[in-house]
N, C-alpha and C. Protein backbone atom coordinates (compact mmCIF):
# COMPACT_ATOMS: atom_id res chain seq x y z
N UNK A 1 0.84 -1.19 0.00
CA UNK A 1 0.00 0.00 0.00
C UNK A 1 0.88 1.25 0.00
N UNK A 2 0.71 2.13 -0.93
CA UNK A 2 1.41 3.04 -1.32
C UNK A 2 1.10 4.29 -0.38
N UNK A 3 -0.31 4.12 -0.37
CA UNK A 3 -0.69 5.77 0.45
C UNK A 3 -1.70 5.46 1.83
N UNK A 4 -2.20 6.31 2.69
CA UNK A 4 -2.76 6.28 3.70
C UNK A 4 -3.57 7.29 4.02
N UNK A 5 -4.62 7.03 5.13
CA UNK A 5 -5.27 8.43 4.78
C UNK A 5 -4.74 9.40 5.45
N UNK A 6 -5.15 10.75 4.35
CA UNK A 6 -4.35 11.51 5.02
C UNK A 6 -3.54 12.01 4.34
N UNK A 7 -3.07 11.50 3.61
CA UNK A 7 -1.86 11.65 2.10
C UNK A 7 -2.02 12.69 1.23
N UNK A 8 -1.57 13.29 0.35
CA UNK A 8 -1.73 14.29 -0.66
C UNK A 8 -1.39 13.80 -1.83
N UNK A 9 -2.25 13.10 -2.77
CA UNK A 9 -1.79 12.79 -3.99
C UNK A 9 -1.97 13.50 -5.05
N UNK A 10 -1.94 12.93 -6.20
CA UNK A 10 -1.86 14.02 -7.83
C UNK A 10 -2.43 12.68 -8.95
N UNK A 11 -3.39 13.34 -9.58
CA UNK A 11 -4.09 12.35 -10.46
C UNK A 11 -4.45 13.19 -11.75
N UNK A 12 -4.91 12.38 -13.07
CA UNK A 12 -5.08 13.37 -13.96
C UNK A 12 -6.28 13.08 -13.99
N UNK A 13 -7.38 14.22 -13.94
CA UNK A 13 -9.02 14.43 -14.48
C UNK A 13 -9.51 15.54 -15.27
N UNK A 14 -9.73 14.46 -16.28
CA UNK A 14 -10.48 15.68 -17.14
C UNK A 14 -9.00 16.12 -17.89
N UNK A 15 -8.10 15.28 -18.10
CA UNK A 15 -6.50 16.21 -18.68
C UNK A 15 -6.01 17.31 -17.94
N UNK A 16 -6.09 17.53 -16.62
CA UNK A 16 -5.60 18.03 -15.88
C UNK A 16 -5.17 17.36 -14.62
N UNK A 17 -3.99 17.77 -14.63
CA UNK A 17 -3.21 17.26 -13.06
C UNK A 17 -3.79 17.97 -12.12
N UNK A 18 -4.72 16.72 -11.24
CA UNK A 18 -5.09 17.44 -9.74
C UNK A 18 -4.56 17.41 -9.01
N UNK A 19 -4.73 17.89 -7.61
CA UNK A 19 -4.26 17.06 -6.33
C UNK A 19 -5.58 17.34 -5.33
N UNK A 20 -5.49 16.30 -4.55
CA UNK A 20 -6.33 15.37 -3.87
C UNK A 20 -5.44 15.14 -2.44
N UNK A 21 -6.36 14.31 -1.26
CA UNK A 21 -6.10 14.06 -0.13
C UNK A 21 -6.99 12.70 -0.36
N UNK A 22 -6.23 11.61 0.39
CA UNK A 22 -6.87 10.75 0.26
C UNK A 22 -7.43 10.17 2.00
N UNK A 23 -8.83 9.74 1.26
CA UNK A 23 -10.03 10.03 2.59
C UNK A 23 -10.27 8.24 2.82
N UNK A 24 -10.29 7.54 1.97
CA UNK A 24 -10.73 6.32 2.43
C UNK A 24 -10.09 5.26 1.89
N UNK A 25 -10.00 4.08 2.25
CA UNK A 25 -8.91 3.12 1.29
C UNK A 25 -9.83 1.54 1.23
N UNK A 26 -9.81 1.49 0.27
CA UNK A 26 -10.61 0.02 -0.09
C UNK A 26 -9.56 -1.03 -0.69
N UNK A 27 -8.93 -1.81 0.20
CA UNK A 27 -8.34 -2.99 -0.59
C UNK A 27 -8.92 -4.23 -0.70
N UNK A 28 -8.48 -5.11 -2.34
CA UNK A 28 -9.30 -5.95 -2.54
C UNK A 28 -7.88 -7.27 -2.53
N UNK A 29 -8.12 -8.34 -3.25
CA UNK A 29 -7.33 -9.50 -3.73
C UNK A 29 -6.59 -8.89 -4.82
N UNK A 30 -7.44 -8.21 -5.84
CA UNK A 30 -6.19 -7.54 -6.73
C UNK A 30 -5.34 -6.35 -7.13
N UNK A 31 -6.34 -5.36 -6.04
CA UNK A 31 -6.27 -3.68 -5.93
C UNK A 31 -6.40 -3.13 -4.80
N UNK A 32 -6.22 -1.95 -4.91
CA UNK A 32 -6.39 -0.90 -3.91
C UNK A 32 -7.14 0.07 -4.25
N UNK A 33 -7.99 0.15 -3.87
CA UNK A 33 -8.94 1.90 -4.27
C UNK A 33 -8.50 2.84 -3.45
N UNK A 34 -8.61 3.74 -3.41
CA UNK A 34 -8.67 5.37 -2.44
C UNK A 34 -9.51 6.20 -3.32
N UNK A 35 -10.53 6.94 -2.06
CA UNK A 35 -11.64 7.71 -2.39
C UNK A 35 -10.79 9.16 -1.70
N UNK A 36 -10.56 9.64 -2.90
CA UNK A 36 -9.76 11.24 -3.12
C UNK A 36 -10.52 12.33 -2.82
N UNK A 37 -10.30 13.07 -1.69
CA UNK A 37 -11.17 14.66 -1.67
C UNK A 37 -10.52 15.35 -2.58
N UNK A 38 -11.27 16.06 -3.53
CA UNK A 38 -10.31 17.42 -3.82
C UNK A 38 -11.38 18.39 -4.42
N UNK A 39 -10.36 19.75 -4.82
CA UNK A 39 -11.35 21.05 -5.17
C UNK A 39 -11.59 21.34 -3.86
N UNK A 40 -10.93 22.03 -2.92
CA UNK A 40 -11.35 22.16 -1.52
C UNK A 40 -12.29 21.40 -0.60
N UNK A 41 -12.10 20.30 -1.34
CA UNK A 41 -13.28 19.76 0.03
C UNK A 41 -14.70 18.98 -0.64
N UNK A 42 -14.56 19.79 -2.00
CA UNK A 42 -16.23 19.78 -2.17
C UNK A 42 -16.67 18.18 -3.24
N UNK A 43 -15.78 17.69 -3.45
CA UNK A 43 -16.12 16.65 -4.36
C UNK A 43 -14.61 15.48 -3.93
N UNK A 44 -15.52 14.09 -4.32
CA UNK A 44 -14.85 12.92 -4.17
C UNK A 44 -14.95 12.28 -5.57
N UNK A 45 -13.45 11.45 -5.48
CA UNK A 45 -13.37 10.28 -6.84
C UNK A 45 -12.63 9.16 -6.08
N UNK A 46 -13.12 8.46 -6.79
CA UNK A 46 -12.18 6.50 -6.35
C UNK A 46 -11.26 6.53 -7.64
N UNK A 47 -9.69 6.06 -7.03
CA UNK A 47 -9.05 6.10 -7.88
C UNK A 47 -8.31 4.98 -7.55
N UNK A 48 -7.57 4.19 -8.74
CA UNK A 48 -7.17 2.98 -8.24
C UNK A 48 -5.61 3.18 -8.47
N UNK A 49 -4.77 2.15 -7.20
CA UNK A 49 -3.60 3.10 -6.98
C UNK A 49 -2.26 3.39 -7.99
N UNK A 50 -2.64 2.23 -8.82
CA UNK A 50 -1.89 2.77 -10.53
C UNK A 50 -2.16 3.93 -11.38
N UNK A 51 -3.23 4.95 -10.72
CA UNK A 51 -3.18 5.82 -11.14
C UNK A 51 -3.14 7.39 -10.47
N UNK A 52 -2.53 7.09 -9.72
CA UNK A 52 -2.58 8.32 -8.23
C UNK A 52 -0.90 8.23 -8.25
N UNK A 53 -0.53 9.14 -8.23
CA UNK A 53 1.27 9.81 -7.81
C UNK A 53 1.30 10.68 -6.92
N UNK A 54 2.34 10.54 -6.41
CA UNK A 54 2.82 10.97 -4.95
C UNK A 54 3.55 12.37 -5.80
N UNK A 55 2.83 13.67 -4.94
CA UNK A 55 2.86 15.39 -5.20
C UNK A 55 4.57 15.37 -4.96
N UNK A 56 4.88 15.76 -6.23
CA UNK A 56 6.24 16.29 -6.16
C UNK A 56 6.73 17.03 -4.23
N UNK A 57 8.26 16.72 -4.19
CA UNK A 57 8.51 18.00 -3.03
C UNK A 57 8.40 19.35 -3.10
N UNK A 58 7.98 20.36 -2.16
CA UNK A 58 8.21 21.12 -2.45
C UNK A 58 9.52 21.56 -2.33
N UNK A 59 10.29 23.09 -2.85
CA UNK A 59 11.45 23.02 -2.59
C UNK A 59 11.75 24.25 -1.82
N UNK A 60 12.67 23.78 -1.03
CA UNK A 60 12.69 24.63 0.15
C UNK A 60 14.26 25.91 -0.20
N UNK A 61 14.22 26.69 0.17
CA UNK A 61 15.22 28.07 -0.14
C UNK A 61 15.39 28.95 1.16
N UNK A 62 16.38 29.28 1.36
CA UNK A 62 16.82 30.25 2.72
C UNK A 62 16.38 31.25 2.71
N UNK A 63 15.93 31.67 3.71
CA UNK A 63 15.34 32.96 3.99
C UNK A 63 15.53 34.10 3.02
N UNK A 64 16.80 34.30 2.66
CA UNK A 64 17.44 35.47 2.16
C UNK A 64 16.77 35.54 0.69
N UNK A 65 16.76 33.91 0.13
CA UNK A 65 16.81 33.85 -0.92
C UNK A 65 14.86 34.11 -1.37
N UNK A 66 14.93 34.08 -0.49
CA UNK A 66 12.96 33.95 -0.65
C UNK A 66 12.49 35.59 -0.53
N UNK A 67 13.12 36.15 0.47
CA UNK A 67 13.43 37.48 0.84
C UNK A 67 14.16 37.97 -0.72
N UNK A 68 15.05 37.48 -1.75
CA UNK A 68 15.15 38.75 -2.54
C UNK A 68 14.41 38.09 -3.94
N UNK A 69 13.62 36.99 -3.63
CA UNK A 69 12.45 36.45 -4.90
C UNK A 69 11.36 37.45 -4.76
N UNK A 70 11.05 37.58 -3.26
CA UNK A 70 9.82 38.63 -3.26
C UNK A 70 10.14 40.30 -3.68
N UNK A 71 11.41 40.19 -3.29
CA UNK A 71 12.00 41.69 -3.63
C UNK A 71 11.71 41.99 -5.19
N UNK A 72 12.25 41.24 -5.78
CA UNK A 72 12.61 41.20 -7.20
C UNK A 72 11.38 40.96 -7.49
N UNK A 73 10.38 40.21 -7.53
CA UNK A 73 8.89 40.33 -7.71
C UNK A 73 8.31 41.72 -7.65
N UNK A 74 8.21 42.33 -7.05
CA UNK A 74 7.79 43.69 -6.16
C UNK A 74 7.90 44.62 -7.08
N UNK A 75 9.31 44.34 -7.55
CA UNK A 75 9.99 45.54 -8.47
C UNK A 75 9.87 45.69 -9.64
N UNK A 76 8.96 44.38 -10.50
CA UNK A 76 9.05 44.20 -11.62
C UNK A 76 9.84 43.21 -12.42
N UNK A 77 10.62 42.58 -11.44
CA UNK A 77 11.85 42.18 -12.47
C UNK A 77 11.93 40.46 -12.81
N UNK A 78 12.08 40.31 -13.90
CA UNK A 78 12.35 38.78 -14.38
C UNK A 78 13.07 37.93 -13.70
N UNK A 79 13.31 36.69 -13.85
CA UNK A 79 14.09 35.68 -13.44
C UNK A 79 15.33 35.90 -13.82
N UNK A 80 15.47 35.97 -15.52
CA UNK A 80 17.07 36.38 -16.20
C UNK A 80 17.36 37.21 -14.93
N UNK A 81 16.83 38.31 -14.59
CA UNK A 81 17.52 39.67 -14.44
C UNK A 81 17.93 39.27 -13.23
N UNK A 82 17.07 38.58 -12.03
CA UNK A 82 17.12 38.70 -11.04
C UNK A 82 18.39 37.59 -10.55
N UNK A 83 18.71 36.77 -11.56
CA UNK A 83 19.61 35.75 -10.84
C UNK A 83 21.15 36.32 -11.80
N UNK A 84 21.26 37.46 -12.41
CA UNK A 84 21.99 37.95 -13.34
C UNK A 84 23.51 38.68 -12.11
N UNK A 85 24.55 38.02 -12.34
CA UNK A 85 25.48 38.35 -11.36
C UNK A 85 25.90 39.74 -11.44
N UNK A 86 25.54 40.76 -12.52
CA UNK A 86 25.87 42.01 -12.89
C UNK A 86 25.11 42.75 -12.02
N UNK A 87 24.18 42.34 -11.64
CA UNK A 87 22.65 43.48 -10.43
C UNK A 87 23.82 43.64 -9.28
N UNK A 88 23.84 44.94 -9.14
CA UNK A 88 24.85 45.48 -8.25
C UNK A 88 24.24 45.46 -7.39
N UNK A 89 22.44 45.38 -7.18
CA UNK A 89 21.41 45.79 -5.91
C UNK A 89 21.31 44.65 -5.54
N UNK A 90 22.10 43.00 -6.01
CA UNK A 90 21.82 41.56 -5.10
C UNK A 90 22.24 41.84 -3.41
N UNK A 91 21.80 41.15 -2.74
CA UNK A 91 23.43 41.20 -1.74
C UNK A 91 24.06 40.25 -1.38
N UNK A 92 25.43 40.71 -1.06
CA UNK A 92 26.68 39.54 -0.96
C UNK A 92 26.50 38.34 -0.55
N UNK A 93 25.29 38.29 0.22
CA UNK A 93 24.84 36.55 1.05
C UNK A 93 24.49 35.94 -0.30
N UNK A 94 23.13 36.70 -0.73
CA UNK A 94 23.04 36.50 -1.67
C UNK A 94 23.38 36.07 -3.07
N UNK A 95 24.33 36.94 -3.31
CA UNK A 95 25.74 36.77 -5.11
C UNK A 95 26.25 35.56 -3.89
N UNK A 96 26.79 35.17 -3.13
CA UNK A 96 27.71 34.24 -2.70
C UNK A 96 27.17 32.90 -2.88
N UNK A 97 25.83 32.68 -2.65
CA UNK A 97 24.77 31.71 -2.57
C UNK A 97 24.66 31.31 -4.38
N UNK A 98 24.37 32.18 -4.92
CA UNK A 98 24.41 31.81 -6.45
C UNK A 98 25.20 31.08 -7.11
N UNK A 99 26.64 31.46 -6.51
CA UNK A 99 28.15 31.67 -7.69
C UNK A 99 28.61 30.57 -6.47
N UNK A 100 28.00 30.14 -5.31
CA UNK A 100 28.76 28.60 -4.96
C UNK A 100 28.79 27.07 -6.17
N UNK A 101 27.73 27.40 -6.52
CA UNK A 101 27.60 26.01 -7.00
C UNK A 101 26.16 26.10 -8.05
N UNK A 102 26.33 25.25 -9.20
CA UNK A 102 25.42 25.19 -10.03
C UNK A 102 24.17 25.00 -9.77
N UNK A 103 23.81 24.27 -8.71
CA UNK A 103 22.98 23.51 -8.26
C UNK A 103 21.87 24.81 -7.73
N UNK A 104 22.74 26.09 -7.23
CA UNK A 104 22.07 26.80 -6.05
C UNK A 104 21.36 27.28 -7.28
N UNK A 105 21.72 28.06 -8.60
CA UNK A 105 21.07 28.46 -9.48
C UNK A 105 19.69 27.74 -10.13
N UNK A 106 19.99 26.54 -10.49
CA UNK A 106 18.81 25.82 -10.89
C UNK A 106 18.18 25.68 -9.97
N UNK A 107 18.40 25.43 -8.53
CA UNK A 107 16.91 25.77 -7.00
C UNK A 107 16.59 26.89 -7.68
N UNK A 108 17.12 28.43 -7.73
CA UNK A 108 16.78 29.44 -7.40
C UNK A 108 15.55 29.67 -9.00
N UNK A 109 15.90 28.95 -10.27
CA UNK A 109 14.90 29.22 -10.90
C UNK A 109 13.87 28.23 -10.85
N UNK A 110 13.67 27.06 -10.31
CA UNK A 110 12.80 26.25 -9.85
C UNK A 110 11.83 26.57 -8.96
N UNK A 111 12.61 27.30 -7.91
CA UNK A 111 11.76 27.84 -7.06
C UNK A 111 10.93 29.02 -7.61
N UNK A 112 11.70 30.08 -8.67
CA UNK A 112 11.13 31.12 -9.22
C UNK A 112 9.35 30.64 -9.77
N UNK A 113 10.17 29.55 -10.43
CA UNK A 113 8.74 28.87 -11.46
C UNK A 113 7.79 28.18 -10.54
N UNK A 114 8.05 27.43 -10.18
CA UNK A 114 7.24 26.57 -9.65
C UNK A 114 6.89 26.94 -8.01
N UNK A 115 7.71 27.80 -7.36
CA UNK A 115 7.18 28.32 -6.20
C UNK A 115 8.16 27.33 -4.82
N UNK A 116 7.98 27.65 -3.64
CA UNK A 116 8.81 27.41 -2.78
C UNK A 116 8.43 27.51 -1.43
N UNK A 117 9.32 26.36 0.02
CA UNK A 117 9.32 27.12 0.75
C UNK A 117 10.21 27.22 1.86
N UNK A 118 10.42 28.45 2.99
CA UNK A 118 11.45 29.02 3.36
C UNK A 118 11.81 27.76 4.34
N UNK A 119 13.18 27.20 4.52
CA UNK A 119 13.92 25.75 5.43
C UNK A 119 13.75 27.03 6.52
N UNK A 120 13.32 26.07 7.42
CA UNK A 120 13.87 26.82 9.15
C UNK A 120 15.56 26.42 9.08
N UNK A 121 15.73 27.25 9.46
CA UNK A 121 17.36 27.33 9.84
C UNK A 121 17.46 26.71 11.36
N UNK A 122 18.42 26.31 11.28
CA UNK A 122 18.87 25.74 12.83
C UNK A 122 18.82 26.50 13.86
N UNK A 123 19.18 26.11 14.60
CA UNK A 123 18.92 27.15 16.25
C UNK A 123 20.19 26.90 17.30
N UNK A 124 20.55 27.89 17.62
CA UNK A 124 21.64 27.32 18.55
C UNK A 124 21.55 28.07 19.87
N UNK A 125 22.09 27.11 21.00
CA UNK A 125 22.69 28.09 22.41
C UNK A 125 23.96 27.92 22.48
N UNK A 126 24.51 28.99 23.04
CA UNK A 126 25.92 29.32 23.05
C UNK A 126 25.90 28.99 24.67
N UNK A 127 26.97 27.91 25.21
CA UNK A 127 26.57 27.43 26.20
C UNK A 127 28.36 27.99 26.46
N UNK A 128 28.62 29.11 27.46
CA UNK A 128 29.79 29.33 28.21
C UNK A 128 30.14 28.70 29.23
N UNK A 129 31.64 28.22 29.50
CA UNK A 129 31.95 27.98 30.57
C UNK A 129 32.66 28.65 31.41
N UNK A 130 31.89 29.35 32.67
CA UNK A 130 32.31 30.35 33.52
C UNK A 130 32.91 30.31 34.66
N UNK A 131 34.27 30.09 34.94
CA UNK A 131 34.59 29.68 36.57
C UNK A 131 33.63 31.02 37.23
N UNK A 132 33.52 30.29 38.72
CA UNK A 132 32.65 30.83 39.80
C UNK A 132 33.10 30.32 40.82
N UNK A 133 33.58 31.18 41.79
CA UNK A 133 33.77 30.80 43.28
C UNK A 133 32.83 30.07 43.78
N UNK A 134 32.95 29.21 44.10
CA UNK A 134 32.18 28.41 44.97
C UNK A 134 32.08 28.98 46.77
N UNK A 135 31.09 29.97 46.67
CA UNK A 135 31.05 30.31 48.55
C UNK A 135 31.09 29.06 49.56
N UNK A 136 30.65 28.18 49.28
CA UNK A 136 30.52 27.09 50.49
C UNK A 136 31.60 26.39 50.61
N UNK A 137 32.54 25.94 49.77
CA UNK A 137 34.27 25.71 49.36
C UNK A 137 34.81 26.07 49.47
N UNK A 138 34.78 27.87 48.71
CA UNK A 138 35.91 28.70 48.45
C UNK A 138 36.62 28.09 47.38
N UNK A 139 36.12 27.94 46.45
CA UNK A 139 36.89 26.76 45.49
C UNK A 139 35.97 27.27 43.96
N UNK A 140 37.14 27.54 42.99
CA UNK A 140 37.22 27.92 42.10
C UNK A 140 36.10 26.25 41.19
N UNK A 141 35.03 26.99 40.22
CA UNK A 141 34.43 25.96 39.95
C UNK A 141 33.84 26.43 38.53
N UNK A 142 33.21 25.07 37.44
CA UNK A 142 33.18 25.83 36.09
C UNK A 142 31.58 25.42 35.72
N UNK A 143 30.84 26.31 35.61
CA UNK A 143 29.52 26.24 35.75
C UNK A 143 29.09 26.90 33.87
N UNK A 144 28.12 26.20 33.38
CA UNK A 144 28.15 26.85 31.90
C UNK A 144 26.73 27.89 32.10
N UNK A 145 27.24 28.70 31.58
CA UNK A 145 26.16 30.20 31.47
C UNK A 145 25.98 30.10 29.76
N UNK A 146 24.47 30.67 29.63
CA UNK A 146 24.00 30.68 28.33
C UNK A 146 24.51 31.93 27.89
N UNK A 147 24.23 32.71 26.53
CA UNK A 147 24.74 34.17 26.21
C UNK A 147 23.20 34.14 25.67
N UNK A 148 23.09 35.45 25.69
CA UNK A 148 21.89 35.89 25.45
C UNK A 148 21.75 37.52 24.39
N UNK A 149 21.14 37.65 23.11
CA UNK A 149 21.67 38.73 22.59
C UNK A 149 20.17 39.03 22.44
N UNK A 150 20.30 40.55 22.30
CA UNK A 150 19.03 41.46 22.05
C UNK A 150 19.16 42.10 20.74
N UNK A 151 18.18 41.11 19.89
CA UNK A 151 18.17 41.47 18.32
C UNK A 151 17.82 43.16 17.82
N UNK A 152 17.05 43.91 19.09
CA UNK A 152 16.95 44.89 18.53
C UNK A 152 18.28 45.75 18.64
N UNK A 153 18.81 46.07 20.07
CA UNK A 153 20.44 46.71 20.61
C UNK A 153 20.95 46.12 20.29
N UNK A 154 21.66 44.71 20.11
CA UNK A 154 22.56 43.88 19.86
C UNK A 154 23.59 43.94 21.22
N UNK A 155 22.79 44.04 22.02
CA UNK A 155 23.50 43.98 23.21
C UNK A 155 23.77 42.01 23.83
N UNK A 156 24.21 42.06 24.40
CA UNK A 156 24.30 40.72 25.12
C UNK A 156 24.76 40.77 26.47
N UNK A 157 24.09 39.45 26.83
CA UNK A 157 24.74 39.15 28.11
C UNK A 157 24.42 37.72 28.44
N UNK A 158 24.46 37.18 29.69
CA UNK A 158 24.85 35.96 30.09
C UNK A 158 23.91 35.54 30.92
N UNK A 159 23.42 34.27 31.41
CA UNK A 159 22.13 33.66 32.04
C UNK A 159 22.73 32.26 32.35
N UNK A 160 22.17 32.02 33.72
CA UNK A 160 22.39 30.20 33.84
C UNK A 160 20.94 29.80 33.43
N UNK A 161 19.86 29.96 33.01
CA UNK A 161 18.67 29.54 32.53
C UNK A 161 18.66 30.01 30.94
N UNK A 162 18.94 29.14 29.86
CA UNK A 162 18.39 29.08 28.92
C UNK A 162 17.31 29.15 28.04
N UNK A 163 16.04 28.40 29.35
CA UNK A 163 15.25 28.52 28.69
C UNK A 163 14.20 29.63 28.95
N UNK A 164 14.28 30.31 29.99
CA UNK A 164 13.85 31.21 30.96
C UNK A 164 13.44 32.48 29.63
N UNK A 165 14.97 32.74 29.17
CA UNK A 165 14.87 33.92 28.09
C UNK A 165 13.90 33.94 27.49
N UNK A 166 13.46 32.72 26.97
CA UNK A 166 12.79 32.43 26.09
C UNK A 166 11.49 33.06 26.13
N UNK A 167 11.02 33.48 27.60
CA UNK A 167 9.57 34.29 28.03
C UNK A 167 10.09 35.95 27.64
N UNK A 168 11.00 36.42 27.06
CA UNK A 168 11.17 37.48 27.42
C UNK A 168 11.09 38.52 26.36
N UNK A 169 10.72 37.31 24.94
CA UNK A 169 11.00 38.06 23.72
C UNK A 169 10.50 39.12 23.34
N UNK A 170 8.72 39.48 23.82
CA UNK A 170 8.72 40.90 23.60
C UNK A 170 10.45 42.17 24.16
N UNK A 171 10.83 41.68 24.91
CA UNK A 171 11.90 42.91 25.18
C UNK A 171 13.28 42.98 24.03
N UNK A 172 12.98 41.50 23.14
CA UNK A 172 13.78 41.57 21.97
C UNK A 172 15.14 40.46 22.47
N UNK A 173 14.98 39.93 23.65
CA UNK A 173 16.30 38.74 23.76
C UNK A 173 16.02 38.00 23.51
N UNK A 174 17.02 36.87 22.83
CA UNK A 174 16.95 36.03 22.50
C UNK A 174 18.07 34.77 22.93
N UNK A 175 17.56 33.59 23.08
CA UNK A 175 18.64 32.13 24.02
C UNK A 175 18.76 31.83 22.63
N UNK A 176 18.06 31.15 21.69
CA UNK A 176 17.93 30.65 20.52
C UNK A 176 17.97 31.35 19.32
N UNK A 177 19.80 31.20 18.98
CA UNK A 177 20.37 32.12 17.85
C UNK A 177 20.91 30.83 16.42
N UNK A 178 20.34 31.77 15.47
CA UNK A 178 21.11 31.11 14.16
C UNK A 178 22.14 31.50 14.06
N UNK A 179 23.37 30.48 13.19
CA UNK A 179 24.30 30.76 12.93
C UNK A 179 25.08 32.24 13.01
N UNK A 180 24.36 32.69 11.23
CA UNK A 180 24.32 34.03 11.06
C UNK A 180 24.58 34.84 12.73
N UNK A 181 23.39 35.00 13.11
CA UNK A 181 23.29 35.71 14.68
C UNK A 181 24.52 35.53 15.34
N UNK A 182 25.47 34.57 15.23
CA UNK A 182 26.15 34.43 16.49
C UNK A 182 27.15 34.84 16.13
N UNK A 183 27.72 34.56 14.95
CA UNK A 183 29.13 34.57 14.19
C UNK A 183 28.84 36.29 13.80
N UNK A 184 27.53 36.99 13.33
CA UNK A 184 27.90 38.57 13.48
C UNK A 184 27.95 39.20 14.63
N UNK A 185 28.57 38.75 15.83
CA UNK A 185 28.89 39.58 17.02
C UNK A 185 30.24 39.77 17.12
N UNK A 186 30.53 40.22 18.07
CA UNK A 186 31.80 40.85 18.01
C UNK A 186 32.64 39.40 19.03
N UNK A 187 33.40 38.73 18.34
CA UNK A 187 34.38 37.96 18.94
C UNK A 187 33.16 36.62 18.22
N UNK A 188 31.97 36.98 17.64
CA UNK A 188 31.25 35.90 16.92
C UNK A 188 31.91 34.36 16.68
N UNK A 189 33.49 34.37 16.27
CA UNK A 189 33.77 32.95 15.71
C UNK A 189 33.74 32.23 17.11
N UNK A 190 34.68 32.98 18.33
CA UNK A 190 35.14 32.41 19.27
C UNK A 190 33.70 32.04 20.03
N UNK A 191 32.39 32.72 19.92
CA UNK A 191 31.28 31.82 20.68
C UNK A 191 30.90 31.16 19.82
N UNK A 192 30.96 31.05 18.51
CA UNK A 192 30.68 30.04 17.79
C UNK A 192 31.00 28.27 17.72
N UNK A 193 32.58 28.36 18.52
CA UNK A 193 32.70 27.65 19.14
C UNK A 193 31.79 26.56 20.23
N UNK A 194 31.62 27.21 20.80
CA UNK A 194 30.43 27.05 22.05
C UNK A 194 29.02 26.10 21.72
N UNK A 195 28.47 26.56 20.38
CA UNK A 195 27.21 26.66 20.00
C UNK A 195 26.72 25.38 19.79
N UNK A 196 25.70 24.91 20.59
CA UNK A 196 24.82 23.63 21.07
C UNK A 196 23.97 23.51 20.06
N UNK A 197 23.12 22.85 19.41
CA UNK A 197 21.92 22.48 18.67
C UNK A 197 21.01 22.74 19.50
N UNK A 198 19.62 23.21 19.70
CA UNK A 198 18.87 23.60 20.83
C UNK A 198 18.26 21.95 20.40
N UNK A 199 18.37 21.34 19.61
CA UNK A 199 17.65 20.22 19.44
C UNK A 199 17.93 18.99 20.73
N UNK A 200 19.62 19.63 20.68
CA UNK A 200 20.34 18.21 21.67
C UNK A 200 19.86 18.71 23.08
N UNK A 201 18.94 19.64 23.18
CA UNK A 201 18.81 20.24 25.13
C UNK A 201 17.68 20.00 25.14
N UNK A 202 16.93 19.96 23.98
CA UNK A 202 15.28 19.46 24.14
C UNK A 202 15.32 18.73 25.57
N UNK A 203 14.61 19.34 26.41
CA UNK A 203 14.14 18.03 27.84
C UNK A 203 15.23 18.49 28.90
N UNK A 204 15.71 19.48 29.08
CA UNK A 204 16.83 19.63 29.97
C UNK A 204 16.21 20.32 30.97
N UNK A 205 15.66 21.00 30.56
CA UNK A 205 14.87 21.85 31.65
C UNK A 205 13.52 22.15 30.79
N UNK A 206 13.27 22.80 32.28
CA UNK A 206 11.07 22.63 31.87
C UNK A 206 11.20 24.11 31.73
N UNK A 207 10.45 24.89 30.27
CA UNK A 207 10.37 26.35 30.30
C UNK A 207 9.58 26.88 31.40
């Protein structure tokens, strides 16, 4: 069995490629049926599963790059023009992303045509290790403090609760930084160092 309910398939009706969700599944001794919603909701077909295909991926593009598709949309401007290394108005993330590799170009007009959508970028904590006197010892001890930066000031500072920040974002701080974010601060490579997957702390503490 190829699909389940629940699925998003693509069928041709009427000489047009639909797509459909599939709502019910009838298997026999020699087939499989699925009874397909589509057209928002409002109509059903039984289709048998030699003739139902699994909906292309969509394709996913970095922020930036989605950010200067809409730009370039906005403005009027073509695909040629917009992926054209001569546009002095690209920017450098940008021209750098193009002119890596062949591959990034053919995403970038795939996505033009056929549409796209933005990858979440990773997330990181910058987990420091801070000696601290130990008062009850007197004994020098290495305890890890989070860094914490404020996207609007670009100020920072330091926290033993990670996840705590996380209530605070109307004031603009942030525990959970992308790459980008960390590496443009000042001494950026050297906490880059540091930088945890927030994926691997999942469960460490309760927000």
């Amino acid at each position: 069995m190829r699909f389940k309910k629940g699925d998003k398939v693509e069928f041709i009706y009427r000489g047009t490629l639909t797509q459909g969700v599939v709502t019910e599944i009838r298997a026999t001794n020699h087939d499989i049926s699925y009874q397909i919603v589509y057209f928002g909701g409002e109509k059903k077909i039984w289709f048998a599963e030699r003739e139902l295909l699994s909906p292309a991926p969509v394709l996913k593009v970095p922020q930036f790059v989605a950010d200067w598709i809409s730009r370039r949309r906005q403005e009027g401007y073509n695909l040629i023009w917009s992926i054209s290394y001569e546009n002095n108005d690209m920017p450098d993330e940008m021209y750098e992303w193009l002119t890596s590799t062949a591959d990034n170009q053919e995403l970038f007009a795939r996505a033009w045509l056929d549409g796209y959508e933005v990858e979440k970028e990773p997330l990181y904590y910058v987990k420091l290790p801070i000696s601290k006197r130990n008062e009850a010892t007197d004994e020098l001890e290495v305890i890890n403090m989070c860094l914490l930066l404020n996207i609007q000031s670009h100020e920072t500072c330091i926290s033993g609760n990670y996840r705590w920040v996380e209530k605070l974002k109307r004031t603009g701080w942030r525990s959970k930084l992308t790459e980008a974010q960390i590496k443009d601060m000042p001494e950026g490579g050297a906490y880059w160092q540091f930088a945890v997957p927030v994926r691997d702390l999942e469960g460490e503490d309760n927000e």
